[in-house]
Protein backbone atom coordinates (compact mmCIF):
# COMPACT_ATOMS: atom_id res chain seq x y z
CA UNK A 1 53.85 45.89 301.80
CA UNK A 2 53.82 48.68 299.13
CA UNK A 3 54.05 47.30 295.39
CA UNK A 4 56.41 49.00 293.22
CA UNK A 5 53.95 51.26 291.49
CA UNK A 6 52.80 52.48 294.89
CA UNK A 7 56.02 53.67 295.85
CA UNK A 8 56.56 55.06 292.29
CA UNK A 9 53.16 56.64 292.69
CA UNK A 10 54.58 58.23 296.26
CA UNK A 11 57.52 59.44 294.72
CA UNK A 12 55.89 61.83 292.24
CA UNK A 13 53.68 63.12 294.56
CA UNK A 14 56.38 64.44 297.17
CA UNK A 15 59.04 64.92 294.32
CA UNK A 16 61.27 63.12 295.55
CA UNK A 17 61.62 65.35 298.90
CA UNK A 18 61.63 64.98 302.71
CA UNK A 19 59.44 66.44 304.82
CA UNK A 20 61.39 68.80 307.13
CA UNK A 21 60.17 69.92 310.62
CA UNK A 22 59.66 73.85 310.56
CA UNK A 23 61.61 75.63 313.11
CA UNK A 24 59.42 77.99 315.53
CA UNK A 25 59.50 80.57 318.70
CA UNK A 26 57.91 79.13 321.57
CA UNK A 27 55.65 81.42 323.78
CA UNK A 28 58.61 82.22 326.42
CA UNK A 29 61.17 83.72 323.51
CA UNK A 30 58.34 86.03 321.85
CA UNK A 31 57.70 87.38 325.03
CA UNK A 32 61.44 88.25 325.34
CA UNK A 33 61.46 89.64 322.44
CA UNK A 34 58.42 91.99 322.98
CA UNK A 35 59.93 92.86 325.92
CA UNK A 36 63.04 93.99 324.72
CA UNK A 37 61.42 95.92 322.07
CA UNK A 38 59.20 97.54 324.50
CA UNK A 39 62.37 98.40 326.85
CA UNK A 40 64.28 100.14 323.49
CA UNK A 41 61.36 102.35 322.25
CA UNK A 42 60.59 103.77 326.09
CA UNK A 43 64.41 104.34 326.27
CA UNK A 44 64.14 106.41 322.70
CA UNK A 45 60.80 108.28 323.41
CA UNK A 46 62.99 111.34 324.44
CA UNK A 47 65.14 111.74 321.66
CA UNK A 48 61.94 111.12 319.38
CA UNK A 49 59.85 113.64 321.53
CA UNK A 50 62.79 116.20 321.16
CA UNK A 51 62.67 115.73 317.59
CA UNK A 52 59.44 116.44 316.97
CA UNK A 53 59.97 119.23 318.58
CA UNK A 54 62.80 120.75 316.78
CA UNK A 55 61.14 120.07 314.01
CA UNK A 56 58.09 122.38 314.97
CA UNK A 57 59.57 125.20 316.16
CA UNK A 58 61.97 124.63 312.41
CA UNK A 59 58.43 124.57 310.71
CA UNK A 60 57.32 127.76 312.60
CA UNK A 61 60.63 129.62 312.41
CA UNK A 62 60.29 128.96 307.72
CA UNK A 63 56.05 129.77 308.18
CA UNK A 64 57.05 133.17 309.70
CA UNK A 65 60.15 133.58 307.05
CA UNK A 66 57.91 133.12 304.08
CA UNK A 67 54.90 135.33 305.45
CA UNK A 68 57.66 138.02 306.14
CA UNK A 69 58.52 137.74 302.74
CA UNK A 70 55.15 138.01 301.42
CA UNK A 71 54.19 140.58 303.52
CA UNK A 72 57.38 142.83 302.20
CA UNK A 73 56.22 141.30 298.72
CA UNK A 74 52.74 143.15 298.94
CA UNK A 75 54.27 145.98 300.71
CA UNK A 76 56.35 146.98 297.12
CA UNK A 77 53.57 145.72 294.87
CA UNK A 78 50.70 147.93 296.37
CA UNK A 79 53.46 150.79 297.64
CA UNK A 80 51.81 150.96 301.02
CA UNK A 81 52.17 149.98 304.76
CA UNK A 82 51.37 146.23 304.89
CA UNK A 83 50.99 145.24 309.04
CA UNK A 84 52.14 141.85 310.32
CA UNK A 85 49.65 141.67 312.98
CA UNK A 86 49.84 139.57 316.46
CA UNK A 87 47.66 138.21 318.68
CA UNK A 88 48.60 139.08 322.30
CA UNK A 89 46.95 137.42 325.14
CA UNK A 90 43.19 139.07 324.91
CA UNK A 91 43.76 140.91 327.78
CA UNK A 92 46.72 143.08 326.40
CA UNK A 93 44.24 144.38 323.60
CA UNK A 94 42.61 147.68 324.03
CA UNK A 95 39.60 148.75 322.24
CA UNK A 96 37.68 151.58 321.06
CA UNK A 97 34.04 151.06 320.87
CA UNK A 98 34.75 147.10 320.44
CA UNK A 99 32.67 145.33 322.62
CA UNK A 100 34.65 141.85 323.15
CA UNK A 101 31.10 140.07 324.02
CA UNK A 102 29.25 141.54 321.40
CA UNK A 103 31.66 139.95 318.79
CA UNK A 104 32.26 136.72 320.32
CA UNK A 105 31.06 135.07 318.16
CA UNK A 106 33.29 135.78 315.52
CA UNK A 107 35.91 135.80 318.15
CA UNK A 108 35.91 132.31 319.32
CA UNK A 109 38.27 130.98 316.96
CA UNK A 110 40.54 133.98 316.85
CA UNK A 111 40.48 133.33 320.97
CA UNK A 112 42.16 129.96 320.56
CA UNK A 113 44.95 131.49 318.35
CA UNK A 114 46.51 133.70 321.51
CA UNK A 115 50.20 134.08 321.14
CA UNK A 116 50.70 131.75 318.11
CA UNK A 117 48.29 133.81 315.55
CA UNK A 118 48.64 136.22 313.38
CA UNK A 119 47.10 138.25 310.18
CA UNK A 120 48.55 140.47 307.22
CA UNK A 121 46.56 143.61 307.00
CA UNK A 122 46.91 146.83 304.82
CA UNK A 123 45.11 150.05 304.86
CA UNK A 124 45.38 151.05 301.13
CA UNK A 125 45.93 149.43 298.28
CA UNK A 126 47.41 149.80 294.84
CA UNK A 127 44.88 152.46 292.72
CA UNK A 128 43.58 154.09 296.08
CA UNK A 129 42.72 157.85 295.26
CA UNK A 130 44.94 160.46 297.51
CA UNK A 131 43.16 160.23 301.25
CA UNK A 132 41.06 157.22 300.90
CA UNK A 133 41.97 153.89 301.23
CA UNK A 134 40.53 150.10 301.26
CA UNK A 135 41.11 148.68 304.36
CA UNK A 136 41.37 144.74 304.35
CA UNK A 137 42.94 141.50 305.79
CA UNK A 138 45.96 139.60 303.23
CA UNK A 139 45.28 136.70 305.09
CA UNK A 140 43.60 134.87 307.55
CA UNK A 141 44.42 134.52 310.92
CA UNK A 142 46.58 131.43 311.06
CA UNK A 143 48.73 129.82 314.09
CA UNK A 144 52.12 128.74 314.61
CA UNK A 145 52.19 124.84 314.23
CA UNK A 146 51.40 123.01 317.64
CA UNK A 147 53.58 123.22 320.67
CA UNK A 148 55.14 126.85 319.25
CA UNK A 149 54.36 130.21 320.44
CA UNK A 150 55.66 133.58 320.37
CA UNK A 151 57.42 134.39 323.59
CA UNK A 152 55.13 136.25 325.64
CA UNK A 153 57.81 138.65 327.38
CA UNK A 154 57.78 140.17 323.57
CA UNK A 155 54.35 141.10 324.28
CA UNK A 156 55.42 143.23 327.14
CA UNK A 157 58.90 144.17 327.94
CA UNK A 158 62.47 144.29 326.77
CA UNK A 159 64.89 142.13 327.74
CA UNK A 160 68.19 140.64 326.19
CA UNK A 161 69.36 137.22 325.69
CA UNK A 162 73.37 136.25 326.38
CA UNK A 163 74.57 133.51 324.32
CA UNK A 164 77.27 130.99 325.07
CA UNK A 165 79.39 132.85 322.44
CA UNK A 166 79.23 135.92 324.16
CA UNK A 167 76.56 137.33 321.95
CA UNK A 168 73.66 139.47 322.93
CA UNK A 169 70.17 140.29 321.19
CA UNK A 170 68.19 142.75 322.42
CA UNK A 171 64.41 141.94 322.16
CA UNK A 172 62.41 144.93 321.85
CA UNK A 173 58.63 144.61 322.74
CA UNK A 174 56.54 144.95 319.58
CA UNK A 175 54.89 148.47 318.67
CA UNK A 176 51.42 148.68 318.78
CA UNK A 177 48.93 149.97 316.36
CA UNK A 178 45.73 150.81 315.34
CA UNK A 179 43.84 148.02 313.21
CA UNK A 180 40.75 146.93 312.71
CA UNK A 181 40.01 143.70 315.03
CA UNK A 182 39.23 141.02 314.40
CA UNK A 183 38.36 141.70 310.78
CA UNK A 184 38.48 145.16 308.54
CA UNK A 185 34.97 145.72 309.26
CA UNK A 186 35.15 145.62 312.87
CA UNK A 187 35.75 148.51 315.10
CA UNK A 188 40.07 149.36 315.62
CA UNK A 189 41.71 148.23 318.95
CA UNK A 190 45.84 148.58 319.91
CA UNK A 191 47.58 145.58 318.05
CA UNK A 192 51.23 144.63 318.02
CA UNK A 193 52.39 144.82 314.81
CA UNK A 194 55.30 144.93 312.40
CA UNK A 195 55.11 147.20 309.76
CA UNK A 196 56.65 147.16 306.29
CA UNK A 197 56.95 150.52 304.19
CA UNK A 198 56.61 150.92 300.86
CA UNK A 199 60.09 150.26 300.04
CA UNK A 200 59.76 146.80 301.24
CA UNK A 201 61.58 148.23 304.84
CA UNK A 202 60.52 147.66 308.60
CA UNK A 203 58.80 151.30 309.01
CA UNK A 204 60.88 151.50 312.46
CA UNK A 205 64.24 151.27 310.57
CA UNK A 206 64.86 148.92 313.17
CA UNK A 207 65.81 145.14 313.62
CA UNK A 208 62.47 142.99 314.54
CA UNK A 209 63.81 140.02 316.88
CA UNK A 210 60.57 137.49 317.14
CA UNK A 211 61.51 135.03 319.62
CA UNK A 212 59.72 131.14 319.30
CA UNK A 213 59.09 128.91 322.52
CA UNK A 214 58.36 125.54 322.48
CA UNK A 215 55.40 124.73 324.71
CA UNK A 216 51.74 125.20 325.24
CA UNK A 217 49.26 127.80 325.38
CA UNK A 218 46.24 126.98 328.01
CA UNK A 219 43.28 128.96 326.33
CA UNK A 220 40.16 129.73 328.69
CA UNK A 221 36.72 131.19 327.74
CA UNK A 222 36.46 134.68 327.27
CA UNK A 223 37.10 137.09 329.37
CA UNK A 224 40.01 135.09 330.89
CA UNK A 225 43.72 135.06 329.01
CA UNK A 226 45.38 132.75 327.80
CA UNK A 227 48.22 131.25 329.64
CA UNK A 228 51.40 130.08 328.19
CA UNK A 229 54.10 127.51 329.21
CA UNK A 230 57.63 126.79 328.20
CA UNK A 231 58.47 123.72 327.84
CA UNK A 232 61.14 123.47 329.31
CA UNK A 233 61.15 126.50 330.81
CA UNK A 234 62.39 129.97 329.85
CA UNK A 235 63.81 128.01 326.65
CA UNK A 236 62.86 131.21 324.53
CA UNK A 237 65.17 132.78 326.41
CA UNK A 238 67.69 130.28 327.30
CA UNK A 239 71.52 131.35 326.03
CA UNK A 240 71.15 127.38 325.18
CA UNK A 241 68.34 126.89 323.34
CA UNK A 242 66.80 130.03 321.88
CA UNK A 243 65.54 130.02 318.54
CA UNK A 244 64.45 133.62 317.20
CA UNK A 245 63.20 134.72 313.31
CA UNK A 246 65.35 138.34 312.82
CA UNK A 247 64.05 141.20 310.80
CA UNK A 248 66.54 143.30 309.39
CA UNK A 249 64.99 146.62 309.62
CA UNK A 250 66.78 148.64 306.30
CA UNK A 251 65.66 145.65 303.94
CA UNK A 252 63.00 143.71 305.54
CA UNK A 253 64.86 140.42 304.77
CA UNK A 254 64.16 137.76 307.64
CA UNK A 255 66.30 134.50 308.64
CA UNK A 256 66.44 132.40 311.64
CA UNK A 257 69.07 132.73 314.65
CA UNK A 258 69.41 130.02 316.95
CA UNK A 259 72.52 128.85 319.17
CA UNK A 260 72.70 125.49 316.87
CA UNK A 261 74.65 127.96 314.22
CA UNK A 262 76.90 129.63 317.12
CA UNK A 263 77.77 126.02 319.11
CA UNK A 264 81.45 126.45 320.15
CA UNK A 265 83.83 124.19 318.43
């Protein structure tokens, strides 16, 4: 038998308490649990995937807006022709004197940059005497962010996309012109291009429509192209789903047009 002080002794220690049993899952209802959570993230995956995506092409679609901008920027500042230049599937570009092999490599990372890349270049510069000029790249090359590329139809043909709202945009393929490749020292080959004048303006006068796809680009050694993929298909051009950057061509002012703006009420 316990003596009083030993049960006044046992009393302090455990102030005064009970000791409760703790609660806990057994093995059968943590499996249930990881399976149900494993059932609800496959069953969100798309709308996360789709996400993601929007939010790519949204990232590409404000990268283009603000090199645009710059682009017009420099345009004013140095009063000359400042080029947005593109990189077309290799294939596309034709050369004069520019031996693709003998370059290659300074080419190999340019290579990987088919249909999502593309430079700032200017042929004069502010201070330029009268005839002469300073040739020379703004920037580097730089891509569109992953799983975004320019639509490659705008690489070679017209073609005009129907909205639901009855809307259409003509997409003009983009002018071509003569620029130094891959770098201002190298030897000129046909780019495409958009050009700003001096006054900040497309030098066409005309509306620029640069259409974004969401998908991949497979890229193979030189000499073979690049291949692109929508994904899902033809979304660039999709009355749907299209998402294009417009130029205006009197001020040079870009924004983005996509069918989210037009949906029908």
């Amino acid at each position: 038998m316990q003596t009083r002080a030993q049960f006044q002794f046992q009393l302090r220690k455990f102030g005064g308490r009970r000791l409760r049993r703790v609660a806990a899952f057994t093995v059968i209802e943590l499996l249930v649990v990881i399976g149900i959570i494993g059932i609800l993230s496959y069953a969100a995956m798309p709308a996360l995937k789709n996400i993601k995506k929007a939010d790519s092409v949204k990232a590409a679609s404000q990268q283009l807006i603000d090199d645009i901008a710059f682009a017009r920027r420099e345009a004013i500042r140095n009063r000359s022709t400042v080029y947005m230049v593109f990189l077309p599937n290799t294939g596309r570009i034709t050369t004069a004197g520019l031996d693709p092999r003998y370059n290659l490599y300074r080419l190999t990372n340019i290579l990987t940059k088919q249909y999502t890349g593309y430079a700032l270049y200017t042929d004069r510069r502010l201070g330029d005497q009268p005839g002469q000029g300073s040739p020379k790249y703004l920037t580097e090359w730089k891509p569109l962010p992953q799983g975004v590329f320019i639509a490659s139809n705008k690489f070679s043909t017209n073609y005009v996309v129907a909205s639901a709202t009855a809307r259409a945009t003509n997409v003009f393929q983009f002018r071509t012109y003569s620029i130094p490749f891959p770098y201002e020292t190298n030897t000129t080959a046909k780019l495409p291009a958009i050009a700003f004048n001096y006054l900040g303006q497309l030098a066409s006068l005309s509306t620029e429509v640069i259409p974004l796809a969401r998908g991949y680009v497979t890229v193979k050694p030189w000499p073979a192209s690049a291949v692109p993929g929508e994904d899902p298909a033809g979304n660039s051009s999709d009355p749907l789903k299209f998402n294009h950057v417009v130029i205006d061509g009197l001020t040079g002012r870009a924004w983005v047009d996509r069918m989210e703006v037009w949906k029908l009420p």
